[in-house]
PDB file of N, CA and C in Angstrom:
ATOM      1  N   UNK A   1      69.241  87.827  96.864  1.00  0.00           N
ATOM      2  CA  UNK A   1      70.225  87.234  95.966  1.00  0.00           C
ATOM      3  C   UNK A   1      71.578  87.894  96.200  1.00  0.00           C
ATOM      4  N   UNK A   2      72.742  87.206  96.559  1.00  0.00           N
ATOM      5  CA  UNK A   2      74.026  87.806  96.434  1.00  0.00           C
ATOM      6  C   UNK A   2      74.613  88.093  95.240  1.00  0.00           C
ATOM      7  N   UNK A   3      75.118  89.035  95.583  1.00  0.00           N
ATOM      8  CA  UNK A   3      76.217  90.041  94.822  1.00  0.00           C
ATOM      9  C   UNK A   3      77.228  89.423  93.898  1.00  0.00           C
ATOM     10  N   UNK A   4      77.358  89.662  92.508  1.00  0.00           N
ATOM     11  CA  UNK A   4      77.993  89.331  91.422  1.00  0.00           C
ATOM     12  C   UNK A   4      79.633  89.153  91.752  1.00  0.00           C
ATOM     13  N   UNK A   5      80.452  88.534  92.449  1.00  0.00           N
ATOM     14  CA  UNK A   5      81.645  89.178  92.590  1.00  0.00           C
ATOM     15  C   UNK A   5      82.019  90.508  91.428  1.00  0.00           C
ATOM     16  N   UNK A   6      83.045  91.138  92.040  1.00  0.00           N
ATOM     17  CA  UNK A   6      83.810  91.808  90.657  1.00  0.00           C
ATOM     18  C   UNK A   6      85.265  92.172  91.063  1.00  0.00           C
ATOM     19  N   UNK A   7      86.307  91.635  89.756  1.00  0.00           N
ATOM     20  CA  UNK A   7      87.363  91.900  89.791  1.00  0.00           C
ATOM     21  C   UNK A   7      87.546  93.263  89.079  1.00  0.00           C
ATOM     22  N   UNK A   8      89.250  93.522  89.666  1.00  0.00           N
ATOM     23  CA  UNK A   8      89.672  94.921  88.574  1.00  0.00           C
ATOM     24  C   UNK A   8      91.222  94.698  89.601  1.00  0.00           C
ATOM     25  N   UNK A   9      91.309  95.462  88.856  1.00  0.00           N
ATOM     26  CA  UNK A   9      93.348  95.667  88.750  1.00  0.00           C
ATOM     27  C   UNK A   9      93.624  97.200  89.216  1.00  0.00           C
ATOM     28  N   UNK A  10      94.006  96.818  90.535  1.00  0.00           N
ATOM     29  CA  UNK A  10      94.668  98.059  91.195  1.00  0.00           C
ATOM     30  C   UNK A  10      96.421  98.495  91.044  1.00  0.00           C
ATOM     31  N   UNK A  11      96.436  98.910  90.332  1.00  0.00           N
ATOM     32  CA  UNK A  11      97.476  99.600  89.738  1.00  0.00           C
ATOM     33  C   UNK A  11      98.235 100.502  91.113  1.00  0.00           C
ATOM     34  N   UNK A  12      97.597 101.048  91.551  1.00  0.00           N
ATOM     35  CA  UNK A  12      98.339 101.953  92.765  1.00  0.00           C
ATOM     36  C   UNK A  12      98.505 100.731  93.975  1.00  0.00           C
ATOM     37  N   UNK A  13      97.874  99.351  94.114  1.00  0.00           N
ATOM     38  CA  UNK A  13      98.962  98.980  94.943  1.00  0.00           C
ATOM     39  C   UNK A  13      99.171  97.459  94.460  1.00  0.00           C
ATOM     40  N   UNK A  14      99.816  97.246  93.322  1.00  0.00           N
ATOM     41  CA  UNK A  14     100.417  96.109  92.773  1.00  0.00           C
ATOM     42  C   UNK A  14      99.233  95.370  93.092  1.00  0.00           C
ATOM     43  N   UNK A  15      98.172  95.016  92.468  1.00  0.00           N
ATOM     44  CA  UNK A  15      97.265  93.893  92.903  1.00  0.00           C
ATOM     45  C   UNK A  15      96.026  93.961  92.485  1.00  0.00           C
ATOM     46  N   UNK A  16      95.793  92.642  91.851  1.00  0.00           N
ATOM     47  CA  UNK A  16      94.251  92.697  91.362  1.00  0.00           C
ATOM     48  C   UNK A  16      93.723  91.945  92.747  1.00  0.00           C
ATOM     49  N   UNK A  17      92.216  92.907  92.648  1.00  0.00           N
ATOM     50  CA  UNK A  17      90.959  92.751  93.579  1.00  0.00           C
ATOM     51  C   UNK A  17      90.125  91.610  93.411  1.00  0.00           C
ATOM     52  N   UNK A  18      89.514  91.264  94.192  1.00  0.00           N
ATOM     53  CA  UNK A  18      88.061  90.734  94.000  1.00  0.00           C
ATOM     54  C   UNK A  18      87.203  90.808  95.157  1.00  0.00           C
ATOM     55  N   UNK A  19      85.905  91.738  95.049  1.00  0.00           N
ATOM     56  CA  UNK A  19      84.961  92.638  95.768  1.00  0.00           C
ATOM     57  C   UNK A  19      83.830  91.764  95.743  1.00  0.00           C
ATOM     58  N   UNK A  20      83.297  91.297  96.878  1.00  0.00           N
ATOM     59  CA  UNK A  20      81.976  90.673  96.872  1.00  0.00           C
ATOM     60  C   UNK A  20      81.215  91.177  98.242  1.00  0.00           C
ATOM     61  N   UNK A  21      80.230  91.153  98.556  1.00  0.00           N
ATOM     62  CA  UNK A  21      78.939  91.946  99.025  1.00  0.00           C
ATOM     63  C   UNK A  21      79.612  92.845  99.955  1.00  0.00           C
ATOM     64  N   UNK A  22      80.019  93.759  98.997  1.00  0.00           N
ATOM     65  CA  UNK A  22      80.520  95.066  99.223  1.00  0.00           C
ATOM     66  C   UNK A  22      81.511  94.894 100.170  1.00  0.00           C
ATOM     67  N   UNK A  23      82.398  93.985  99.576  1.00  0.00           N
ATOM     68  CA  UNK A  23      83.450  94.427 100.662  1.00  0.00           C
ATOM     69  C   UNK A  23      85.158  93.376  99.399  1.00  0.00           C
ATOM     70  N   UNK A  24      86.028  94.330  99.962  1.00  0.00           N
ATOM     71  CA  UNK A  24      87.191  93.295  99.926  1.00  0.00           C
ATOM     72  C   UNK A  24      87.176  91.671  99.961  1.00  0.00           C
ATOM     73  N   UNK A  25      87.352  91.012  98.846  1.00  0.00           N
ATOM     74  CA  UNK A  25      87.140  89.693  99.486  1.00  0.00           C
ATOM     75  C   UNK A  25      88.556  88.900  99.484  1.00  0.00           C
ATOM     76  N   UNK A  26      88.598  89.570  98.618  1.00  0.00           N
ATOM     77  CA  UNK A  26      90.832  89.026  98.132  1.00  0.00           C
ATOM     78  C   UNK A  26      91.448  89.516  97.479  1.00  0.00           C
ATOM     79  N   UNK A  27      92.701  89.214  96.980  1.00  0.00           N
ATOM     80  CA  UNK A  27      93.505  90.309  96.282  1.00  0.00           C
ATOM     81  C   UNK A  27      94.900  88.917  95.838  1.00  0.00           C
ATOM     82  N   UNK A  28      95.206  89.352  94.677  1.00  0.00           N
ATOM     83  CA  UNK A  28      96.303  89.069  94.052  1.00  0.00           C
ATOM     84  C   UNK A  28      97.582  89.477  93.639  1.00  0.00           C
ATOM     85  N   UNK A  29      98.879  89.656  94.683  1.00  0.00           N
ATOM     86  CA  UNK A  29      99.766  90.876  94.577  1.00  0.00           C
ATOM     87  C   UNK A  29     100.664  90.299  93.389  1.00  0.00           C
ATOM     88  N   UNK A  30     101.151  92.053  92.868  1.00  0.00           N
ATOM     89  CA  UNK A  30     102.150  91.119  91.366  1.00  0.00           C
ATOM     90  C   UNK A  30     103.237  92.134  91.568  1.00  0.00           C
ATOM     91  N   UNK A  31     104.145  91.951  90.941  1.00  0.00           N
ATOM     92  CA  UNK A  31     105.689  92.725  90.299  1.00  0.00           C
ATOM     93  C   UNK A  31     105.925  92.891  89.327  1.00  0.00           C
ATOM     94  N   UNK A  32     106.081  94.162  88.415  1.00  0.00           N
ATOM     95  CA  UNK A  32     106.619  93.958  87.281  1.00  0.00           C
ATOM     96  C   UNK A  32     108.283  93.673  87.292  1.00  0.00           C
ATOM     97  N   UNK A  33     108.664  92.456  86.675  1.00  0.00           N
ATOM     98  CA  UNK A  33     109.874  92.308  86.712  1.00  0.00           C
ATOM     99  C   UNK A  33     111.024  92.169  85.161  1.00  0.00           C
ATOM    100  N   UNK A  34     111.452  93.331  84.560  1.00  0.00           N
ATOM    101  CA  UNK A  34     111.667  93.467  83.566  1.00  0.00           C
ATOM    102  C   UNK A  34     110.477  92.962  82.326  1.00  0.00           C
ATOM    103  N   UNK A  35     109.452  93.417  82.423  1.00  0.00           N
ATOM    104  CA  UNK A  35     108.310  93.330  81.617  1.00  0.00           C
ATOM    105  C   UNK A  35     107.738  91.821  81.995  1.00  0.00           C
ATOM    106  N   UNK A  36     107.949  91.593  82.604  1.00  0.00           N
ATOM    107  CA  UNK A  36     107.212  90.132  83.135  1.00  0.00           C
ATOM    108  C   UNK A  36     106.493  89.942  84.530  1.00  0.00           C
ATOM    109  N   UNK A  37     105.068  89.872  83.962  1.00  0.00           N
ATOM    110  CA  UNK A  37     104.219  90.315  85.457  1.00  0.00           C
ATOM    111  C   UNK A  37     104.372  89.038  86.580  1.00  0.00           C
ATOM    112  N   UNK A  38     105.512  88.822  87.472  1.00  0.00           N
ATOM    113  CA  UNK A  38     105.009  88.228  88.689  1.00  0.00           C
ATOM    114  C   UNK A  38     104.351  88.204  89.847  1.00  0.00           C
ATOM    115  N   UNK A  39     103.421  87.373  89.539  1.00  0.00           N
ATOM    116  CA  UNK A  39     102.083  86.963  90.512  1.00  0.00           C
ATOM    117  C   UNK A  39     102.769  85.951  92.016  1.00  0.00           C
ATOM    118  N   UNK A  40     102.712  86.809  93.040  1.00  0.00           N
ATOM    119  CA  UNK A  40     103.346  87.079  93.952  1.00  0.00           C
ATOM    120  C   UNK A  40     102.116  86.238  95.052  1.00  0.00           C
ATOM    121  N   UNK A  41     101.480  86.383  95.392  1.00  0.00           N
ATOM    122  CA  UNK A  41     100.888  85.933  96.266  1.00  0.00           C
ATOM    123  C   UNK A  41      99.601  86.135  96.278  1.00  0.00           C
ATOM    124  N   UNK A  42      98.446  85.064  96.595  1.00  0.00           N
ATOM    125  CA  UNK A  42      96.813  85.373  96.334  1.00  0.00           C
ATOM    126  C   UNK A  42      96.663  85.081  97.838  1.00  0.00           C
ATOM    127  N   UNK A  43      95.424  86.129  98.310  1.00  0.00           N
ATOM    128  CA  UNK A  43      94.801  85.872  99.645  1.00  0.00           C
ATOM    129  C   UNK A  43      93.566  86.010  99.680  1.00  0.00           C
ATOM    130  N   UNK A  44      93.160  85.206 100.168  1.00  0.00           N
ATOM    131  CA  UNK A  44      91.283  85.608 100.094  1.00  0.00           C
ATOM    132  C   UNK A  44      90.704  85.600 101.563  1.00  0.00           C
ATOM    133  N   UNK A  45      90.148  86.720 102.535  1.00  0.00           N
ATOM    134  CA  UNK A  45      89.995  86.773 103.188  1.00  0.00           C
ATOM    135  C   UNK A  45      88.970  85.475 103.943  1.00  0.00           C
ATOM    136  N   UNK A  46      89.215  85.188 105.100  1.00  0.00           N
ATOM    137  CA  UNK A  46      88.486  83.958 105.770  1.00  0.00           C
ATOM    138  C   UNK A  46      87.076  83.493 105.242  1.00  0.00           C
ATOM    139  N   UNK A  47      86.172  85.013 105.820  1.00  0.00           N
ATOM    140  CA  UNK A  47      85.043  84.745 105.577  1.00  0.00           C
ATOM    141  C   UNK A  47      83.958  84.533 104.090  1.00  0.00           C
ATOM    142  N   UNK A  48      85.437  84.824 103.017  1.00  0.00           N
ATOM    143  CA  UNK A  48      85.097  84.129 101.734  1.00  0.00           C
ATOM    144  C   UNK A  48      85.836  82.981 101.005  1.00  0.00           C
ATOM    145  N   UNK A  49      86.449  81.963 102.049  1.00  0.00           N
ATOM    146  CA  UNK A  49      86.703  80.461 101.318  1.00  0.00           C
ATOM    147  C   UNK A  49      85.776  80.136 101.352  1.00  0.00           C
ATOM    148  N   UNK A  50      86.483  79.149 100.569  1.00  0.00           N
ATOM    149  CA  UNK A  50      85.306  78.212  99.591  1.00  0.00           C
ATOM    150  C   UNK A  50      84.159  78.276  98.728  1.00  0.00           C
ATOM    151  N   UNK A  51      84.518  79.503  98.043  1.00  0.00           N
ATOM    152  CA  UNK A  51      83.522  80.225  97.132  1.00  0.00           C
ATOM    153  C   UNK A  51      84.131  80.282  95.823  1.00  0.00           C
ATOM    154  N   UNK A  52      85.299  79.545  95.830  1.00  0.00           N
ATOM    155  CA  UNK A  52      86.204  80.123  94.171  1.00  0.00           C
ATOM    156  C   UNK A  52      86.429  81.123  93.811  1.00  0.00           C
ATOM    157  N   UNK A  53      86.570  82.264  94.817  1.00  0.00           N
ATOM    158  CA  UNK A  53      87.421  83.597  94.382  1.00  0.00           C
ATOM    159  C   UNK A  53      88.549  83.564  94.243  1.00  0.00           C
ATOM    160  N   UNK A  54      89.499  82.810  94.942  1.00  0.00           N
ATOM    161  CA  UNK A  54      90.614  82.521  94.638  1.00  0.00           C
ATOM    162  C   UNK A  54      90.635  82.283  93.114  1.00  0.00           C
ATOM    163  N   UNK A  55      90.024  81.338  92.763  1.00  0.00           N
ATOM    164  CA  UNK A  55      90.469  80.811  91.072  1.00  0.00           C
ATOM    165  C   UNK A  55      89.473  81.968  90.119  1.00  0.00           C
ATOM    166  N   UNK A  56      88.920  82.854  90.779  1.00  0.00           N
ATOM    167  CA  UNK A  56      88.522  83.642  89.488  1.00  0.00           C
ATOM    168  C   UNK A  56      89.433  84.753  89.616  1.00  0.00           C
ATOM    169  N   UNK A  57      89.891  85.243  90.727  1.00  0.00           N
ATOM    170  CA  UNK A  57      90.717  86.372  90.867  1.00  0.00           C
ATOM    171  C   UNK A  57      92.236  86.039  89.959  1.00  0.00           C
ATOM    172  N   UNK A  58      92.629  84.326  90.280  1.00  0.00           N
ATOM    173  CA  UNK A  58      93.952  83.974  89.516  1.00  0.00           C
ATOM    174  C   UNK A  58      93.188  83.949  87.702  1.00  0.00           C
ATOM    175  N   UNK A  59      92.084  83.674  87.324  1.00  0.00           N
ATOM    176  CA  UNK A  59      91.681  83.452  85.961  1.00  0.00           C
ATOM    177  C   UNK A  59      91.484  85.382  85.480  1.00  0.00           C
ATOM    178  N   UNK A  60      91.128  86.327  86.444  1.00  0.00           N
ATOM    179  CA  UNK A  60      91.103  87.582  85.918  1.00  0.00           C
ATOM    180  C   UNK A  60      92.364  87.979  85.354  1.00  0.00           C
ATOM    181  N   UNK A  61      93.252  87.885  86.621  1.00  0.00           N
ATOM    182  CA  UNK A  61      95.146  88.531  86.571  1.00  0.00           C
ATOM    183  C   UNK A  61      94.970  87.728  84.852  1.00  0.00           C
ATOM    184  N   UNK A  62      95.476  86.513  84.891  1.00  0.00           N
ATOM    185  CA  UNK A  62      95.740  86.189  83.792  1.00  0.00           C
ATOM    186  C   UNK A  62      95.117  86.414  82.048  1.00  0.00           C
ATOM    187  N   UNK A  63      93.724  86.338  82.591  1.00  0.00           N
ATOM    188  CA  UNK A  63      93.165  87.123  81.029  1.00  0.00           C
ATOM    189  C   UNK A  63      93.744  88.576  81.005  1.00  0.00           C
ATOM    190  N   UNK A  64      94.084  89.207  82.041  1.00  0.00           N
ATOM    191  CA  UNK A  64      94.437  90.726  81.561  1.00  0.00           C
ATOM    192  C   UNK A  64      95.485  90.362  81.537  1.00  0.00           C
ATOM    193  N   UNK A  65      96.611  89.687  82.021  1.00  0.00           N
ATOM    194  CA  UNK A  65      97.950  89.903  81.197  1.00  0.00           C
ATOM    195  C   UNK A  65      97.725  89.301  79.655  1.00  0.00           C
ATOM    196  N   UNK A  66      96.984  88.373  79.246  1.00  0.00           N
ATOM    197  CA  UNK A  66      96.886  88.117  78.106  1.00  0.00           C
ATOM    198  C   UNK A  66      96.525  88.739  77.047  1.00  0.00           C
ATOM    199  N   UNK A  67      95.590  89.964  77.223  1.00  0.00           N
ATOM    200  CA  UNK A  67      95.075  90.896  77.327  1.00  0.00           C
ATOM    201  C   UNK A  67      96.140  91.701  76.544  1.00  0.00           C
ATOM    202  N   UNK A  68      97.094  92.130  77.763  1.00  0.00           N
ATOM    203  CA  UNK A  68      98.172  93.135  77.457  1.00  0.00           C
ATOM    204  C   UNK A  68      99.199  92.476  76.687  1.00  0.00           C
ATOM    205  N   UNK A  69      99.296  91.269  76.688  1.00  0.00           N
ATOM    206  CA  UNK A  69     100.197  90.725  75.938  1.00  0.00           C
ATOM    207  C   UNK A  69     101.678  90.573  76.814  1.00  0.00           C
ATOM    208  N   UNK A  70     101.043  90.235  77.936  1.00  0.00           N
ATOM    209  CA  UNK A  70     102.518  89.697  79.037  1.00  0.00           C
ATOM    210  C   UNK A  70     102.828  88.483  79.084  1.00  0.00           C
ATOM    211  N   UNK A  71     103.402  88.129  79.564  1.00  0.00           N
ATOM    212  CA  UNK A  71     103.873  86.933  80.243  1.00  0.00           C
ATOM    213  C   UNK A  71     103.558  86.821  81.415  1.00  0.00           C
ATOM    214  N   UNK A  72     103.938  85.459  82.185  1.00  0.00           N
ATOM    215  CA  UNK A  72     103.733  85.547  83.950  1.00  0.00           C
ATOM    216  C   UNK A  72     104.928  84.805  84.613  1.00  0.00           C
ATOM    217  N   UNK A  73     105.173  85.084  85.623  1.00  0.00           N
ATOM    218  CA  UNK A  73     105.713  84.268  86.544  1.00  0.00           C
ATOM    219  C   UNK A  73     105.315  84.104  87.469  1.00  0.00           C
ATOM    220  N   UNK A  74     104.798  82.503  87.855  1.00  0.00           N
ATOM    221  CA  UNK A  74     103.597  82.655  88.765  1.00  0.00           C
ATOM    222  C   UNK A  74     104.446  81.897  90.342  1.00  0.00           C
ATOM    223  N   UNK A  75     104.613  82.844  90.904  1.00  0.00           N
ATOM    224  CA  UNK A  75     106.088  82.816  92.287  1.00  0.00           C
ATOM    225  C   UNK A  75     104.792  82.137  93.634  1.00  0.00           C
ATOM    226  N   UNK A  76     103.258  82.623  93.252  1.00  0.00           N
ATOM    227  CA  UNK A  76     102.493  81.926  94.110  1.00  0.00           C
ATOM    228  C   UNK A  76     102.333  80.934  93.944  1.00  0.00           C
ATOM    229  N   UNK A  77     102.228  80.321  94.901  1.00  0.00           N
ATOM    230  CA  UNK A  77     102.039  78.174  94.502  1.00  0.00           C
ATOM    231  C   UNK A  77     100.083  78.300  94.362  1.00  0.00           C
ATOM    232  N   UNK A  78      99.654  79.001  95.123  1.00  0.00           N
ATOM    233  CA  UNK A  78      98.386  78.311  94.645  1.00  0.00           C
ATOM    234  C   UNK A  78      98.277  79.117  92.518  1.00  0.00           C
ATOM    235  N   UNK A  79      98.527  80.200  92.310  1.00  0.00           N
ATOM    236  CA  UNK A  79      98.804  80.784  90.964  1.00  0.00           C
ATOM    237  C   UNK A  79      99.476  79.179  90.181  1.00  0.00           C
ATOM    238  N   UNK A  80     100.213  78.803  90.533  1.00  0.00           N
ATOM    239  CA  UNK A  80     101.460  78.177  89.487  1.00  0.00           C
ATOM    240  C   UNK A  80     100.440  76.479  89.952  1.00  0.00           C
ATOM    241  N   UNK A  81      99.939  76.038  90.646  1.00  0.00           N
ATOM    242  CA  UNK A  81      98.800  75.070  90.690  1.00  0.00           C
ATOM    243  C   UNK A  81      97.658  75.192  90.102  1.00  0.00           C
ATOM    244  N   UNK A  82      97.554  76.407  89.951  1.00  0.00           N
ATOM    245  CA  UNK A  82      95.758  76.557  88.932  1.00  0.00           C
ATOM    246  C   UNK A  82      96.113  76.400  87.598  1.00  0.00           C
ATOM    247  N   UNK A  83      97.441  77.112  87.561  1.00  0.00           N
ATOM    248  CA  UNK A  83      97.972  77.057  85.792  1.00  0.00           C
ATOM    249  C   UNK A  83      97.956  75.495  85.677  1.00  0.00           C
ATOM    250  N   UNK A  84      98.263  74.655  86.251  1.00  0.00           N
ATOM    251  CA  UNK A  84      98.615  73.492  86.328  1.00  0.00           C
ATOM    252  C   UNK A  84      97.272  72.496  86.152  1.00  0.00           C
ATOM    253  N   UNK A  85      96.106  73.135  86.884  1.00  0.00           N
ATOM    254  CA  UNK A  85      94.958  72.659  86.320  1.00  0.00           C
ATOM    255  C   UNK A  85      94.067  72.817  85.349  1.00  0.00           C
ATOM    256  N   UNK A  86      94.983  74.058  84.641  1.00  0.00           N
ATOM    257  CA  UNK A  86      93.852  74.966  83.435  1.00  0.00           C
ATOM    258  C   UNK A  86      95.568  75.126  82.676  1.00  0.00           C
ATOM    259  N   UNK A  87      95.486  73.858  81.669  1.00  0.00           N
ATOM    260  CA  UNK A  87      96.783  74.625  80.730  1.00  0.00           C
ATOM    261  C   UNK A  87      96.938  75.125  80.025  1.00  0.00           C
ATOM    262  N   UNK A  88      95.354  75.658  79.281  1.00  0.00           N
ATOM    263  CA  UNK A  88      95.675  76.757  78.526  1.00  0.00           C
ATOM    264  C   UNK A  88      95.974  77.755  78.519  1.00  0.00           C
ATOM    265  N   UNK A  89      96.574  77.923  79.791  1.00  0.00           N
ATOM    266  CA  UNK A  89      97.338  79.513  80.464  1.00  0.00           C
ATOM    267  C   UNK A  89      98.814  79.028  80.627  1.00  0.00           C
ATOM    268  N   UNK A  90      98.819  78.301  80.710  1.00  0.00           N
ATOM    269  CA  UNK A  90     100.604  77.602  80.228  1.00  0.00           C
ATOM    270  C   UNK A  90     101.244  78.583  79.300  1.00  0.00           C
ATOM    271  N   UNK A  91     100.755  79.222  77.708  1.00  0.00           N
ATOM    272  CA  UNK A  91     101.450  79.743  77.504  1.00  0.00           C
ATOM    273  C   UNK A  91     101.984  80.811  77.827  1.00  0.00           C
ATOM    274  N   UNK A  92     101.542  81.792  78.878  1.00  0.00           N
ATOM    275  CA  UNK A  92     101.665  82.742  79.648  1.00  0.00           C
ATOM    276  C   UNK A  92     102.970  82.912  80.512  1.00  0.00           C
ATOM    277  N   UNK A  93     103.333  81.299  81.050  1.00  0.00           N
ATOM    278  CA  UNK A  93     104.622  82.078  82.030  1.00  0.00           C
ATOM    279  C   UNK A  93     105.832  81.827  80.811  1.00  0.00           C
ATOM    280  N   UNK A  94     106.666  82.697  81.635  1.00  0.00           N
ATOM    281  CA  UNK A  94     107.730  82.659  80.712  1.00  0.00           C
ATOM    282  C   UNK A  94     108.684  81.473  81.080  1.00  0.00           C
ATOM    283  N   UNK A  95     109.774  82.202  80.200  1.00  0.00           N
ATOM    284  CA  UNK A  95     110.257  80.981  80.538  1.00  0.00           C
ATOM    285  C   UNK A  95     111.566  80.610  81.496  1.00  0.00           C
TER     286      UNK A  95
END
């Protein structure tokens, strides 16, 4: 049976993770930009498309800024397209 993904938020290099059978699978880089977390760019390495890490890694970032009580600016197009398919994260970017 494969491995649970798991996200977490790397603080030492701007970017939440997402780790699946033991390895790096993608990452979500951000900026804090005067208290407003911009979500900068998502990559998910080759040999894990098409598995929806992409959209759980963009659904993690965002519950933890919600979490913390941020805002977003989502400067990635696939980020600012998922918001677009899930709008109850709409209230999140600023404005």
């Amino acid at each position: 049976m494969a491995d649970t993904p798991q996200t977490r938020r790397n603080d030492a290099q701007h970017r939440y993770e997402i780790h699946h059978e033991g390895r790096l699978a993608g990452h979500l880089a951000w900026r804090d930009r005067a208290g407003v977390l911009e979500l900068v760019h998502t990559e998910i390495d080759p040999a894990f498309e098409g598995r929806g890490l992409a959209g759980q890694l963009v659904r993690f970032a965002l519950d933890d800024a919600r979490a913390a009580g941020r805002r977003i600016q989502p400067s990635c197009t696939y980020v600012a397209a998922w918001i677009q398919r899930h709008p109850e994260y709409q209230d999140l970017v600023a404005a």
